[in-house]
Protein backbone atom coordinates (compact mmCIF):
# COMPACT_ATOMS: atom_id res chain seq x y z
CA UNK A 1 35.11 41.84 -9.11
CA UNK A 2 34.27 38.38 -10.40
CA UNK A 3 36.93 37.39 -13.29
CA UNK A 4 35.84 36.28 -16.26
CA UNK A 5 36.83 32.47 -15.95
CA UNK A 6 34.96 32.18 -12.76
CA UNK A 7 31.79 33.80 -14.51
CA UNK A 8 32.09 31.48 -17.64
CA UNK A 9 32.57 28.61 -15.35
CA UNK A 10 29.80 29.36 -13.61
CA UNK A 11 27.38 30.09 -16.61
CA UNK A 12 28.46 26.50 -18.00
CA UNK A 13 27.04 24.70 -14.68
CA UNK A 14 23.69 24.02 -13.15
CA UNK A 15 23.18 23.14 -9.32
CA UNK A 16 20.11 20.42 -8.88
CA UNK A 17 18.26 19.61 -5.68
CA UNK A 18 16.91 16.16 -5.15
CA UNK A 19 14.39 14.23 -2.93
CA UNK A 20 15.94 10.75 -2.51
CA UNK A 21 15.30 7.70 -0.71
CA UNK A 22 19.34 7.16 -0.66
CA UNK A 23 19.10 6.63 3.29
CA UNK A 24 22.47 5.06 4.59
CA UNK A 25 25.87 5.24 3.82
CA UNK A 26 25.47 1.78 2.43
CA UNK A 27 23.29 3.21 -0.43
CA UNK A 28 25.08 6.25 -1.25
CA UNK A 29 28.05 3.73 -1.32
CA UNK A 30 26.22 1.60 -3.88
CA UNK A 31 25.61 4.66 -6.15
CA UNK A 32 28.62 6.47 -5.67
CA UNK A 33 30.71 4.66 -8.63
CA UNK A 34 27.81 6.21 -11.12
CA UNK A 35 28.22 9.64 -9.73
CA UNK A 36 31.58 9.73 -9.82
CA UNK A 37 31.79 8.44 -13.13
CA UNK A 38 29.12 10.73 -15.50
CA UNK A 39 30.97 12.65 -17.62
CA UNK A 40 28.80 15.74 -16.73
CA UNK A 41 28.36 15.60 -13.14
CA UNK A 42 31.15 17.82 -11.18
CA UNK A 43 30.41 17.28 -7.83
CA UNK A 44 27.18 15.54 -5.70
CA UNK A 45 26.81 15.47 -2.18
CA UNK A 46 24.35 13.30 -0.18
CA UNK A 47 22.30 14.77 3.37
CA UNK A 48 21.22 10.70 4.63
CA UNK A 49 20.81 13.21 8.08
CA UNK A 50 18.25 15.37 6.65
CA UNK A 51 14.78 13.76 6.28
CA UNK A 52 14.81 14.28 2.53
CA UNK A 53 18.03 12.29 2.33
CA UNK A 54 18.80 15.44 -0.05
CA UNK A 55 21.22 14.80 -3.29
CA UNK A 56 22.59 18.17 -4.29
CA UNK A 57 24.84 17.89 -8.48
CA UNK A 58 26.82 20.67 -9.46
CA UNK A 59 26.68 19.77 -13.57
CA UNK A 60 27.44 20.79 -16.87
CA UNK A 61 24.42 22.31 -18.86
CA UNK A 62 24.33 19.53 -20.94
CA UNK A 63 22.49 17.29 -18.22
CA UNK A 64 18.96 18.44 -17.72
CA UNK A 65 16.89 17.17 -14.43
CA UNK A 66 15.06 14.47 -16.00
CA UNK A 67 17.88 12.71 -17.32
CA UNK A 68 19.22 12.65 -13.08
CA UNK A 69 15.96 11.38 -11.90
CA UNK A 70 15.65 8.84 -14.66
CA UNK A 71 19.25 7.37 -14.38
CA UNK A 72 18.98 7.90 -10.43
CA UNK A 73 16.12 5.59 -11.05
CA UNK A 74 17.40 3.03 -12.86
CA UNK A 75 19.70 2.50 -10.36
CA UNK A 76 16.78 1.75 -8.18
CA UNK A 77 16.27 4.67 -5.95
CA UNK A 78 13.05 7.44 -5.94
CA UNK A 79 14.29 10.79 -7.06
CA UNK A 80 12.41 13.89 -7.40
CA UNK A 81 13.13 17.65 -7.58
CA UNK A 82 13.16 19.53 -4.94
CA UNK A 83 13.93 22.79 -6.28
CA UNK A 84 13.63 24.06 -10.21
């Protein structure tokens, strides 16, 4: 049985899956400081082995998809959804 806190915790996040062209550790280094530092990202993760150099965020509800690929973006990489 799932408790309660694990249930609300879990109805409270949001897991997104991006296409990236974040493609060495180099890059993910560059934008790591941003990730680390949103106030509603809890964790990211970064596949620069997979072909889709895939960014998987575990966030809050309060950040919606656009907002990632727009600030993801601005920090001068392509970003798009992968999954909805």
């Amino acid at each position: 049985m799932l408790s309660f806190f694990y249930y609300n915790y879990k109805s409270r996040t949001k897991l997104f899956i991006f296409k990236t062209d974040i493609e060495t550790k180099n890059k993910v280094k560059t934008i790591k400081s941003f990730l680390d530092s949103h106030p509603y990202i809890i964790k990211w993760s970064i596949d620069v082995e997979h072909t889709d150099n895939v960014l998987k965020i575990e966030a809050r509800n309060n950040l919606s998809k656009n907002d990632i690929i727009s600030q993801i973006k601005t920090q001068g990489f392509y970003c798009s959804l992968l999954t909805d």
